[in-house]
Structure formats: structure tokens, C-alpha cells
N, C-alpha and C. Protein backbone atom coordinates (compact mmCIF):
# COMPACT_ATOMS: atom_id res chain seq x y z
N UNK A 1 137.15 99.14 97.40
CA UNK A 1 135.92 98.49 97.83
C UNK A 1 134.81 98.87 96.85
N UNK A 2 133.75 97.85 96.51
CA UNK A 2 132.56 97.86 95.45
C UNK A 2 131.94 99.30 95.94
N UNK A 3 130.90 99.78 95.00
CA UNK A 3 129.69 100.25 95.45
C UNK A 3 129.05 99.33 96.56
N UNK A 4 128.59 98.34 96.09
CA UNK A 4 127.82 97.64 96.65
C UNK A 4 128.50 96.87 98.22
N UNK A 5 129.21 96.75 98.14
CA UNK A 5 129.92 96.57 99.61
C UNK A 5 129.62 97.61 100.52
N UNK A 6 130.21 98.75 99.71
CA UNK A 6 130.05 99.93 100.58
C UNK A 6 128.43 100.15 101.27
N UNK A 7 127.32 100.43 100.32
CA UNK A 7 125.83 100.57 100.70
C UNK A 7 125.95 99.38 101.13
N UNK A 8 126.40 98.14 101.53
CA UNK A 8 125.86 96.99 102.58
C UNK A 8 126.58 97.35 103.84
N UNK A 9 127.81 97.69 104.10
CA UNK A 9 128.18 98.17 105.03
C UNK A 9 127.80 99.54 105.72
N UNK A 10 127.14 100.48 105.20
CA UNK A 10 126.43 101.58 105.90
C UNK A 10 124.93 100.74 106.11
N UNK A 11 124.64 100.33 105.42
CA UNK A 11 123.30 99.39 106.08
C UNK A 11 123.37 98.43 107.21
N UNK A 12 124.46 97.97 107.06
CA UNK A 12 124.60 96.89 108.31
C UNK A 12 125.03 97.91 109.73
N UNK A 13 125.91 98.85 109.09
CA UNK A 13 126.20 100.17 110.59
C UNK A 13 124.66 101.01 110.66
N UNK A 14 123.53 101.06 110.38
CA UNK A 14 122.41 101.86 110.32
C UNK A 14 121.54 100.36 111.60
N UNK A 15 122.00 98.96 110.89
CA UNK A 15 120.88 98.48 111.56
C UNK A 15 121.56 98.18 113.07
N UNK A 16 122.80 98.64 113.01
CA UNK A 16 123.55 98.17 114.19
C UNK A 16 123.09 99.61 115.15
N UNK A 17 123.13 100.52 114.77
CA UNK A 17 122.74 101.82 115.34
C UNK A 17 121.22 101.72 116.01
N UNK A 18 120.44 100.94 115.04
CA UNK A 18 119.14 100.90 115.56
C UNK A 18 118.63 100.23 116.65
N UNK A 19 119.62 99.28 116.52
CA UNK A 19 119.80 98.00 117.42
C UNK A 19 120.08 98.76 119.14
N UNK A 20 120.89 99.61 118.62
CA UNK A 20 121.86 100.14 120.07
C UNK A 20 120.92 101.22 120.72
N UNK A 21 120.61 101.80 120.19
CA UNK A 21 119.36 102.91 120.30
C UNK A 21 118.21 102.36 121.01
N UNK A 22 117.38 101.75 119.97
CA UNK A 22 116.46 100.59 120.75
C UNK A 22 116.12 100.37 122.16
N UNK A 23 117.38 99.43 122.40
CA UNK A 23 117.91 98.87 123.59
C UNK A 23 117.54 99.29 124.73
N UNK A 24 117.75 101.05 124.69
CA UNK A 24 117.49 101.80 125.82
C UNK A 24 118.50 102.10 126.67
N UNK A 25 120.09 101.84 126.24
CA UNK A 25 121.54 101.98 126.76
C UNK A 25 121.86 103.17 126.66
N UNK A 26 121.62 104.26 125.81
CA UNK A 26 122.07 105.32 125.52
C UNK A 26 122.93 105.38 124.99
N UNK A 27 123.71 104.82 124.00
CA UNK A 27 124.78 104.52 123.44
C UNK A 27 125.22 105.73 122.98
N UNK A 28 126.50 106.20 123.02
CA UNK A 28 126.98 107.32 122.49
C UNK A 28 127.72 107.25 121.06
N UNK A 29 127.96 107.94 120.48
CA UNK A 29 128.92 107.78 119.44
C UNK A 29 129.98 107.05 119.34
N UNK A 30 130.73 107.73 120.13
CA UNK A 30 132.67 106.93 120.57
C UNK A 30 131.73 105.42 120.74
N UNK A 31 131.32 104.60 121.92
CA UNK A 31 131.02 103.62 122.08
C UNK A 31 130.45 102.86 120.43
N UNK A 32 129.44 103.45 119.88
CA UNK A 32 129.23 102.73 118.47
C UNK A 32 130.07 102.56 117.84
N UNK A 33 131.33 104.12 117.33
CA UNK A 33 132.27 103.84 116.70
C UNK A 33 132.87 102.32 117.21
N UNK A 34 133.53 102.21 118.51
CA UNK A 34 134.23 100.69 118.70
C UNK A 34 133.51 99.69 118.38
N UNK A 35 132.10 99.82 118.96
CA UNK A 35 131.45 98.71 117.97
C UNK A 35 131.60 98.33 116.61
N UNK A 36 131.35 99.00 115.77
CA UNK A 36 130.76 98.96 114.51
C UNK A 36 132.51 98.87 113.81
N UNK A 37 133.68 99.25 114.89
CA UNK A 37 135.25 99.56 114.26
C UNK A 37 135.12 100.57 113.15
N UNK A 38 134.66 102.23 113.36
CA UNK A 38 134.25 103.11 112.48
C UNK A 38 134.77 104.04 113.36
N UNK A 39 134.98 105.48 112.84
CA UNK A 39 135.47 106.55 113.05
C UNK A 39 134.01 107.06 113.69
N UNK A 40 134.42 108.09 114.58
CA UNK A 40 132.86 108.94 115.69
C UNK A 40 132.38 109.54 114.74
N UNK A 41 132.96 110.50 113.31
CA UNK A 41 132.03 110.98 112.94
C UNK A 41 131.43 109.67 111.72
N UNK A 42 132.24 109.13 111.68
CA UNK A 42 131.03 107.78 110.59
C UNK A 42 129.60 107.63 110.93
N UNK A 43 130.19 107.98 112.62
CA UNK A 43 128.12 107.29 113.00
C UNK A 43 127.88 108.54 113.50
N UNK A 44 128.38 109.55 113.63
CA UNK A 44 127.71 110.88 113.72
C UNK A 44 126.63 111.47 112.11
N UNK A 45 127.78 110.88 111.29
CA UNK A 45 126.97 111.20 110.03
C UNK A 45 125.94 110.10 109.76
N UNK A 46 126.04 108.52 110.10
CA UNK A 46 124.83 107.90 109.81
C UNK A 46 123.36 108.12 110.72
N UNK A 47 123.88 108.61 111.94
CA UNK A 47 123.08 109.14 112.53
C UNK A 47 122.17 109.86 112.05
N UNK A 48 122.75 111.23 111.45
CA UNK A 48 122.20 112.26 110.63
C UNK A 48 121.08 111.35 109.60
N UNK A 49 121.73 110.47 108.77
CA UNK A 49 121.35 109.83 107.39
C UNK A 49 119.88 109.25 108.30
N UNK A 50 120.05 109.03 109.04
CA UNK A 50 118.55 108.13 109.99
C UNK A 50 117.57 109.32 110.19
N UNK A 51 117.80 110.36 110.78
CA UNK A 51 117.33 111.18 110.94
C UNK A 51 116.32 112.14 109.52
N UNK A 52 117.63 112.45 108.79
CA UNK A 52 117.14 113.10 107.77
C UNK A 52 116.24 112.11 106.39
N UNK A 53 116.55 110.49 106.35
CA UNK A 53 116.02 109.65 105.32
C UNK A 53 114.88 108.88 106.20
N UNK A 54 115.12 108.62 107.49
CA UNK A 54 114.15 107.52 107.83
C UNK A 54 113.18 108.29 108.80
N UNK A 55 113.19 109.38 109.24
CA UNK A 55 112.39 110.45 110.16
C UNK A 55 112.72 109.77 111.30
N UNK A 56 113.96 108.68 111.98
CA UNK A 56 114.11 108.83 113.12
C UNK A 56 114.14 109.67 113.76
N UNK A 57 112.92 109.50 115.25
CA UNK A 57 113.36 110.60 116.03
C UNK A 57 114.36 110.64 117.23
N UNK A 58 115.57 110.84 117.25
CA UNK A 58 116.87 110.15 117.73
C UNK A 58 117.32 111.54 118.61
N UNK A 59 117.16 111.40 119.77
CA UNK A 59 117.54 112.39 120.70
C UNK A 59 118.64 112.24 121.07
N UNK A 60 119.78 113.20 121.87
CA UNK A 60 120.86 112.72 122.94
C UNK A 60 120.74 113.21 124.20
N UNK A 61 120.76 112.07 125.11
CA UNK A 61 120.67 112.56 126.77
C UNK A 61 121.33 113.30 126.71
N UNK A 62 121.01 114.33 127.77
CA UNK A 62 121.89 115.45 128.28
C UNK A 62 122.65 114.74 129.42
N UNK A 63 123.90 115.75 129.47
CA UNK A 63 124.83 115.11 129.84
C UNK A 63 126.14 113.73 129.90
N UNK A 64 124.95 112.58 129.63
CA UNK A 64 126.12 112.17 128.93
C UNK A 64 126.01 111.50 127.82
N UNK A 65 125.51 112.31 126.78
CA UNK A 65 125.61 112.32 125.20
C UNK A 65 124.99 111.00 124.78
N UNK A 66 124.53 110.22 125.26
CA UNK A 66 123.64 108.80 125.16
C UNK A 66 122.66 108.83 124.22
N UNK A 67 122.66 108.31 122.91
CA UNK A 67 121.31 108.58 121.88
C UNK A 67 120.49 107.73 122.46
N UNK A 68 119.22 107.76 122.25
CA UNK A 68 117.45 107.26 122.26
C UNK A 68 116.53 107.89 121.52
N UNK A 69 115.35 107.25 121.40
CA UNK A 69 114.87 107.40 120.33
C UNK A 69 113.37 107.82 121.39
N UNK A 70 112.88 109.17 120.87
CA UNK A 70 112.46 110.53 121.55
C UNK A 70 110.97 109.15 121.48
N UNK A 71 110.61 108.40 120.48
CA UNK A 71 109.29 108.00 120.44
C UNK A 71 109.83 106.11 120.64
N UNK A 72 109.44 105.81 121.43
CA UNK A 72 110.02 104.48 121.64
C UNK A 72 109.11 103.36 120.57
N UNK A 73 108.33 103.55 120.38
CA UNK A 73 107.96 102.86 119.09
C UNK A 73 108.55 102.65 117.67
N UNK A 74 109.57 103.53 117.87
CA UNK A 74 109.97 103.49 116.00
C UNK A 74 110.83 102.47 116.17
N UNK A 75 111.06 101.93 115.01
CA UNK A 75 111.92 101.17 114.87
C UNK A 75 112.90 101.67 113.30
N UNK A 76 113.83 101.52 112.82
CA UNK A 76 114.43 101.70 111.54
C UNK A 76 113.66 100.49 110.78
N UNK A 77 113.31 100.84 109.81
CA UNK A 77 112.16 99.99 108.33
C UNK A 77 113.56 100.40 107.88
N UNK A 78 114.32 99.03 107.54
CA UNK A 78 115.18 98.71 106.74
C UNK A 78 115.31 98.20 105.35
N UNK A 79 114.80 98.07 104.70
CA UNK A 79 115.06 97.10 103.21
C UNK A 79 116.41 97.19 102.49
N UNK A 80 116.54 95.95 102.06
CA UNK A 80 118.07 96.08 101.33
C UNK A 80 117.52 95.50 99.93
N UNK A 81 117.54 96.46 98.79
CA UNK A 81 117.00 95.95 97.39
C UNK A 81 117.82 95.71 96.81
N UNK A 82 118.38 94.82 95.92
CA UNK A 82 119.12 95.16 94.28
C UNK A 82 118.26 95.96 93.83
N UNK A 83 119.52 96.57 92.60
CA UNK A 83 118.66 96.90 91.53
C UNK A 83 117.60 96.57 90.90
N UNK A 84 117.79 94.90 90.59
CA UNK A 84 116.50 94.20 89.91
C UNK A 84 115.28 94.59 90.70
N UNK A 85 115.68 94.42 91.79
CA UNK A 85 114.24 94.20 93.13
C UNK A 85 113.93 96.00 92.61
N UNK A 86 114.22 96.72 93.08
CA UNK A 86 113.67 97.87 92.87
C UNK A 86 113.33 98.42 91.16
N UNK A 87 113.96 97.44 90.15
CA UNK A 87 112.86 97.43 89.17
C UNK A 87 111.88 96.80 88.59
N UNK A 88 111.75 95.75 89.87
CA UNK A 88 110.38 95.12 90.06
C UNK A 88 109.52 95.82 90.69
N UNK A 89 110.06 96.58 91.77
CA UNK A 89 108.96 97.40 92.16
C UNK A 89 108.27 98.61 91.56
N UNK A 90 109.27 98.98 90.24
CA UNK A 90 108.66 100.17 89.46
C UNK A 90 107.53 99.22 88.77
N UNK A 91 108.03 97.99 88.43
CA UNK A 91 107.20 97.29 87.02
C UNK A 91 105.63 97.07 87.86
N UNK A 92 106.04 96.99 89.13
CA UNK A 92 104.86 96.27 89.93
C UNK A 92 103.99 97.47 89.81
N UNK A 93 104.14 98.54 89.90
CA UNK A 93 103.31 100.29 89.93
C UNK A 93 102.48 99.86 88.59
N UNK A 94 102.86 99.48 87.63
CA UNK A 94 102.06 99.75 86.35
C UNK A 94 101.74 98.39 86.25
N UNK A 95 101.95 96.81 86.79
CA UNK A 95 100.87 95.86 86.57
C UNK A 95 99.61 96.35 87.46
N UNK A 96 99.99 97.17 88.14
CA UNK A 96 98.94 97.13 88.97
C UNK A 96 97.70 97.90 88.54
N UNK A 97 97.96 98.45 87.48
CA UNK A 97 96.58 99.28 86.53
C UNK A 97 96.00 97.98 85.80
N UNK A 98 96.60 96.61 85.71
CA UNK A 98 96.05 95.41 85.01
C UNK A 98 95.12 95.04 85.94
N UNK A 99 94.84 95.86 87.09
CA UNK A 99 93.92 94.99 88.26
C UNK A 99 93.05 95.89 88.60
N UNK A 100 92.76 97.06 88.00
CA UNK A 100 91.76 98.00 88.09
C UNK A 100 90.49 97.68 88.32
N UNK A 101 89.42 98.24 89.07
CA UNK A 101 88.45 97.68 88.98
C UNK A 101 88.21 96.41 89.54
N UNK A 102 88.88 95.74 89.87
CA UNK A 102 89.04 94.59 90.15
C UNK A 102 89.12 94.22 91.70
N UNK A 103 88.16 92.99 92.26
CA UNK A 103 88.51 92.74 93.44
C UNK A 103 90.07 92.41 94.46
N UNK A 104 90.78 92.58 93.30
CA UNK A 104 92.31 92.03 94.19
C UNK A 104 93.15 93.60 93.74
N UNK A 105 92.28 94.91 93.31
CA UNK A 105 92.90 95.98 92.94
C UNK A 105 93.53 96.38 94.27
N UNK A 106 92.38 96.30 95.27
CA UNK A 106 92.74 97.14 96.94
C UNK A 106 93.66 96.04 97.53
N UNK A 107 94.03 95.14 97.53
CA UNK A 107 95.04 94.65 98.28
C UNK A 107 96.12 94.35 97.50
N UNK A 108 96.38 94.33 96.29
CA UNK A 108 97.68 94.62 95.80
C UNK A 108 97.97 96.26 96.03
N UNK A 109 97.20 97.12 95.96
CA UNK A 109 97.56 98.66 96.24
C UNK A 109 98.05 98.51 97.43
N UNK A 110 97.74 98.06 98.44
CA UNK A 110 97.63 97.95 99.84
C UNK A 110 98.99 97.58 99.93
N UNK A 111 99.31 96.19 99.35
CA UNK A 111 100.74 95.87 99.43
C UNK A 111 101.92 96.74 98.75
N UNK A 112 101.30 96.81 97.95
CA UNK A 112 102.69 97.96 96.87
C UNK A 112 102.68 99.19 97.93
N UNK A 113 101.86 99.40 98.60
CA UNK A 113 102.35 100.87 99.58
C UNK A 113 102.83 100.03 100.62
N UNK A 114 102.94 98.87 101.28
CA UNK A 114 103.63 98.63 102.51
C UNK A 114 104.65 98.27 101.80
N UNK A 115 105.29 98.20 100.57
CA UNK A 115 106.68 97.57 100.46
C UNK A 115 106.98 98.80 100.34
N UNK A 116 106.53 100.11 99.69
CA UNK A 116 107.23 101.06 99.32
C UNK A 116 107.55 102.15 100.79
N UNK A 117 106.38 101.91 101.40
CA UNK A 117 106.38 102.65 103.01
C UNK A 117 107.75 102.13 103.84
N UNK A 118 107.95 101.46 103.64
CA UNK A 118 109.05 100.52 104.13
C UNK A 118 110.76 100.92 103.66
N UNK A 119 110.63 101.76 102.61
CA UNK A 119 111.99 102.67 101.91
C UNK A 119 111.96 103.73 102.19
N UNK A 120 114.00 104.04 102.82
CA UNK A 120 114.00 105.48 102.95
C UNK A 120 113.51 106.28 102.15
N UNK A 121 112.86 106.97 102.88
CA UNK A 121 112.37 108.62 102.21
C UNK A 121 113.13 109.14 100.75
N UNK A 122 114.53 108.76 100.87
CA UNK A 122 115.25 109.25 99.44
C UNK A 122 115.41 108.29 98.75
N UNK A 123 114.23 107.58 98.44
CA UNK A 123 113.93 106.49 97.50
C UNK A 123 112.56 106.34 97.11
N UNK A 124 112.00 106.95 96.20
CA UNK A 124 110.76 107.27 95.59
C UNK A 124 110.40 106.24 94.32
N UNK A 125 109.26 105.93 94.56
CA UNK A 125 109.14 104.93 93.07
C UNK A 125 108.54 105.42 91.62
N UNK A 126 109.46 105.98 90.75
CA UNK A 126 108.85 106.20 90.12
C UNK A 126 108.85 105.55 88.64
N UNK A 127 108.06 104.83 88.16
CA UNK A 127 107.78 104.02 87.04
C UNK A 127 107.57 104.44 85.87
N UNK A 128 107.70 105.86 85.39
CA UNK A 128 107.14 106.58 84.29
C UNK A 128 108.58 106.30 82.91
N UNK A 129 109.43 105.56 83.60
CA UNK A 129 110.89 105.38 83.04
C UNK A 129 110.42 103.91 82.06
N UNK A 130 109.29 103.47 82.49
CA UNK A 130 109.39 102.00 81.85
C UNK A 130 108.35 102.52 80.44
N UNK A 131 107.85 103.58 80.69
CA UNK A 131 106.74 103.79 79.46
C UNK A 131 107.26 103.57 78.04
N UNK A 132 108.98 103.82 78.16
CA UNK A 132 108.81 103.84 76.63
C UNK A 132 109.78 102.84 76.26
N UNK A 133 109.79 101.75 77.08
CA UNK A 133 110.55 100.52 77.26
C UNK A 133 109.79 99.26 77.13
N UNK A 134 108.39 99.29 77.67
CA UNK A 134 107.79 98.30 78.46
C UNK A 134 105.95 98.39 77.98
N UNK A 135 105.52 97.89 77.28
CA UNK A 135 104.09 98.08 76.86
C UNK A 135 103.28 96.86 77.59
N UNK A 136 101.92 97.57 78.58
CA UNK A 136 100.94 96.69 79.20
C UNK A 136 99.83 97.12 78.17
N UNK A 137 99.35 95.63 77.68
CA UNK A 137 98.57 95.51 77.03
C UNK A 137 96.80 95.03 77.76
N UNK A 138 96.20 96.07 79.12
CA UNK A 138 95.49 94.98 79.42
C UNK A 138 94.38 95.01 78.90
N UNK A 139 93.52 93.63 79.47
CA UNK A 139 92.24 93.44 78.31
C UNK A 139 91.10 94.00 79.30
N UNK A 140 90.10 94.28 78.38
CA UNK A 140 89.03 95.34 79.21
C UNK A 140 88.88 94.21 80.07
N UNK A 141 88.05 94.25 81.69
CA UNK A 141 87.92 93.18 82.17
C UNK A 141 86.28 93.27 83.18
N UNK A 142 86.11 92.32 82.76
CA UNK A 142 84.20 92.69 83.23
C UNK A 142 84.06 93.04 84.58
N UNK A 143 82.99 94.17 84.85
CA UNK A 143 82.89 94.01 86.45
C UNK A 143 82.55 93.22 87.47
N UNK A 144 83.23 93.08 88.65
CA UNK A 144 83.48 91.39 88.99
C UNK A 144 82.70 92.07 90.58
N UNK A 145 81.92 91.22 90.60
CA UNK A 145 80.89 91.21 92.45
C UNK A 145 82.06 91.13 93.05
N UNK A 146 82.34 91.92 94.19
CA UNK A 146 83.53 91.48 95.34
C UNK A 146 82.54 90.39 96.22
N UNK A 147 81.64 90.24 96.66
CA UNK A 147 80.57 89.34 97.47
C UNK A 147 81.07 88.18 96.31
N UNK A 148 80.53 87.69 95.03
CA UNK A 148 81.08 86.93 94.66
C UNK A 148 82.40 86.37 94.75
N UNK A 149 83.35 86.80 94.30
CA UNK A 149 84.76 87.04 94.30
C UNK A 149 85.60 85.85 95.34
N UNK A 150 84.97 87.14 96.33
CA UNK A 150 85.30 86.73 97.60
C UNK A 150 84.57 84.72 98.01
N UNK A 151 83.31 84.74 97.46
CA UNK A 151 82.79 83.59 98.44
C UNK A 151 83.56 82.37 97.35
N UNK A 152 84.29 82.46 96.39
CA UNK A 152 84.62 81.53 95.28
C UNK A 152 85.71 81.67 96.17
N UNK A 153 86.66 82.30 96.52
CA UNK A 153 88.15 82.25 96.64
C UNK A 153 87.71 81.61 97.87
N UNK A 154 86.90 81.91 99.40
CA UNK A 154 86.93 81.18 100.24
C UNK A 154 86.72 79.96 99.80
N UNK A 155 85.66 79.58 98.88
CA UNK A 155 85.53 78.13 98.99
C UNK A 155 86.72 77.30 98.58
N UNK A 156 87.49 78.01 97.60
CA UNK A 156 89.01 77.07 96.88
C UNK A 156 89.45 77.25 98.25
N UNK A 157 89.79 78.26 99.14
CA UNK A 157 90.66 77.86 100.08
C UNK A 157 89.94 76.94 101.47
N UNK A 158 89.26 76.56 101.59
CA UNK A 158 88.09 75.66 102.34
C UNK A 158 87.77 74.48 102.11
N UNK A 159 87.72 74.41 100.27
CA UNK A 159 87.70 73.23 99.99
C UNK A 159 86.22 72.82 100.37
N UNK A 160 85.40 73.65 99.84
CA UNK A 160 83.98 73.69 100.21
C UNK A 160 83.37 73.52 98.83
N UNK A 161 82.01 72.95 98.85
CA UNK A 161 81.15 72.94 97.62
C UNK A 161 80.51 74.37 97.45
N UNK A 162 80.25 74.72 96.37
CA UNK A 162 79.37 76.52 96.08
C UNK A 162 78.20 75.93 95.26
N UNK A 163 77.38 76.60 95.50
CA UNK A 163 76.08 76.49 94.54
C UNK A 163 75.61 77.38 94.38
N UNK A 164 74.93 77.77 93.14
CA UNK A 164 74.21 79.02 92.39
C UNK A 164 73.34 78.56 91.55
N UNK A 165 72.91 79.83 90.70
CA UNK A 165 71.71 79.44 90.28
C UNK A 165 72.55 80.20 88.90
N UNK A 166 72.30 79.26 87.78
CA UNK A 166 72.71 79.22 86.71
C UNK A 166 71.50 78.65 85.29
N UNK A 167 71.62 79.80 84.10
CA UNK A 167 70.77 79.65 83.47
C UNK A 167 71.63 79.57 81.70
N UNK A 168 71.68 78.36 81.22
CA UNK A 168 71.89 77.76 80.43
C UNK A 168 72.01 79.04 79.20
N UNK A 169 72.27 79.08 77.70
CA UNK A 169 72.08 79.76 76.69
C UNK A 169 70.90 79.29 76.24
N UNK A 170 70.30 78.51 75.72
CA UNK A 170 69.40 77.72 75.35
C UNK A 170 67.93 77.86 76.36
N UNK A 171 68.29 78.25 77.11
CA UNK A 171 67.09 78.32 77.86
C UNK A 171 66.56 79.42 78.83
N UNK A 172 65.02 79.52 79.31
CA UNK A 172 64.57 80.99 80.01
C UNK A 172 64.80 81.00 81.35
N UNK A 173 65.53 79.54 82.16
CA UNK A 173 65.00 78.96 83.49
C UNK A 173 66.03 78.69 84.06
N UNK A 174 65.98 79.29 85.43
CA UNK A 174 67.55 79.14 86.03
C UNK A 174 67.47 77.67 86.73
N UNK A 175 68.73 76.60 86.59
CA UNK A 175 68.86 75.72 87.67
C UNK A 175 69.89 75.89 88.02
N UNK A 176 69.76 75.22 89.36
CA UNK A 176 70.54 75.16 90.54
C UNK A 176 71.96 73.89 90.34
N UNK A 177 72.69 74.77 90.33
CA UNK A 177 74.43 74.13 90.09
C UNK A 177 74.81 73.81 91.27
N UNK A 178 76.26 73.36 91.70
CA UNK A 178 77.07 73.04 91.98
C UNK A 178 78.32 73.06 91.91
N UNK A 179 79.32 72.93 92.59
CA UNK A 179 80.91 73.49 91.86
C UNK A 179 81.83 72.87 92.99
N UNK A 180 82.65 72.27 93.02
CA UNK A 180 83.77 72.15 93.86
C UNK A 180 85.00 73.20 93.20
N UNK A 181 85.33 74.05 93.64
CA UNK A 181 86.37 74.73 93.36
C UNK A 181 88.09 73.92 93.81
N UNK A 182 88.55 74.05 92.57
CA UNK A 182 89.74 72.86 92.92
C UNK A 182 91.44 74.03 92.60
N UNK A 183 91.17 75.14 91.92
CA UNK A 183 92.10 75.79 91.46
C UNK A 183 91.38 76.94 90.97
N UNK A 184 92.56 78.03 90.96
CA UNK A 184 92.04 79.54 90.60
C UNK A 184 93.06 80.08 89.05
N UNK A 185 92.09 80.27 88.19
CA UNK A 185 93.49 80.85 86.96
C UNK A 185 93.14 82.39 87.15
N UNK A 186 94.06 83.27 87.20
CA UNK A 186 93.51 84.69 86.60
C UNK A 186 93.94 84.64 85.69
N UNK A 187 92.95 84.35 84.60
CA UNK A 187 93.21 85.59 82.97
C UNK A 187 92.18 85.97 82.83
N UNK A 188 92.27 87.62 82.18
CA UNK A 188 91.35 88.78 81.92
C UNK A 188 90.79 88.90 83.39
């Protein structure tokens, strides 16, 4: 059997575990094993793997050995990456210094930590591997009003007219513009 078979099949027995747990059945080992058609300690040890990678907190009733989960809110944060995908997510760490300063800096940060919050614990991102592979060239980029920013992007998505006050090269005297915003490019 592949690598990769194998890590899809402990992933598919992890989300089946979570599933059973969940529930609120108390599912014991022996019972998962028949489920899942796995040996007791298979899910004794993925058990463990939940515990020790995902900070499940996974109790067993006393008496009759029934797992639940001590905080009923958790759920298992599963992701299943390729390789590629997880070296998009290193590459994504260092575009994201191309957005410095920048009004869309805090919500791409924002997102790159909920995709990465979302991976077991023994999966760390670290991008310092692409430095001598991979050169970002970015261009200085002017400081941008978030109040601005922001009222241009609502209007493209609104489909609203903007007006400002705009003052020519040629001249000392601001007039009053207009703009239908129809599309957004980012460069620089």
C-alpha cells in the first residue's frame, strides 16, 4: 500500500473517530475497531495521535470504557493537504511580506493563520526553505488610507458612483470628480 493511501486511511479512521466521539455514544475502542474493520489497538493508537497532535480532549467513561470528549465543543480541524498545497502554504508566508503595510496586509494574515490554525500541531509552516530557491522582488508601495481603500472597494462591490476632490498637475485648484468603479487591478 502507497504512502499516500496509508495517511488517507488514518485520516479517514481519525475523522471517523471524531464522528463517534461527537455523537455522545461513548464509543469504545473494540466497537470503533468493527467499525472502521481495524485492530483495538489501531484506534487506541489514533486515539493517542488526536490527543497528542490535535489537543483533543478525549476522556473514557468509567466503567464502561466509552470515549467523549471532556469539552463538548471541540471538534477534530481536519485538513487533508498534498504536498503542493502545503507548498503553497509556505510560498503564501512570504507573498505575504508583498502586502506589508498595506490595507489587505491584516486579512490575508488573518487568513494564513486560520488555514494554518486548522493543522495538526506536528505540522508547522515553515518557509525559510524557499529563500534560496524562490526570490520576491517587491516594489516599495505607497502608503495607502485604509478609510480610502476601503470606500473604493465598497463602491466596486455596490456598484456605486465615488466622488473626490482632485487637483490636476497643471493646476493650484481642486475639482470635484467622479468615478464609477468597474474593476480592481492590484499592482504595486
Amino acid at each position: 500500500m502507497s504512502d499516500k493511501r496509508i495517511a488517507y486511511n488514518a485520516q479517514r479512521r481519525l475523522a471517523v473517530i471524531d464522528q463517534y466521539i461527537s455523537s455522545g455514544t461513548y464509543p469504545t475502542a473494540s466497537f470503533l475497531a468493527d467499525i472502521l474493520d481495524c485492530s483495538v489497538r489501531t484506534v487506541q493508537r489514533d486515539i493517542k495521535e488526536m490527543i497528542l497532535f490535535y489537543q483533543a480532549p478525549i476522556e473514557a467513561k468509567k466503567g464502561e470504557g466509552g470515549y467523549y470528549y471532556s469539552d463538548p465543543t471541540f471538534f477534530l480541524k481536519s485538513v487533508m493537504l498534498s504536498e503542493g498545497e502545503l507548498f503553497s502554504i509556505a510560498l503564501f508566508d512570504q507573498l505575504l511580506k508583498q502586502y506589508e503595510n498595506t490595507p489587505l496586509e491584516e486579512n490575508l494574515r488573518s487568513t494564513f493563520e486560520k488555514i494554518t490554525k486548522g493543522l495538526p500541531k506536528s505540522i508547522t509552516v515553515d518557509s525559510s526553505f524557499l529563500k534560496s530557491d524562490i526570490t520576491f522582488i517587491p516594489d516599495l508601495l505607497p502608503e495607502i488610507n485604509n478609510e480610502v481603500f476601503e470606500t473604493v472597494f465598497s463602491g466596486l462591490q455596490n456598484h456605486k458612483t465615488l466622488s473626490f476632490e482632485y487637483r490636476p498637475l497643471q493646476k493650484n485648484t481642486f475639482m470635484e470628480r467622479k468615478v464609477d468603479p468597474y474593476h480592481a487591478v492590484c499592482q504595486k
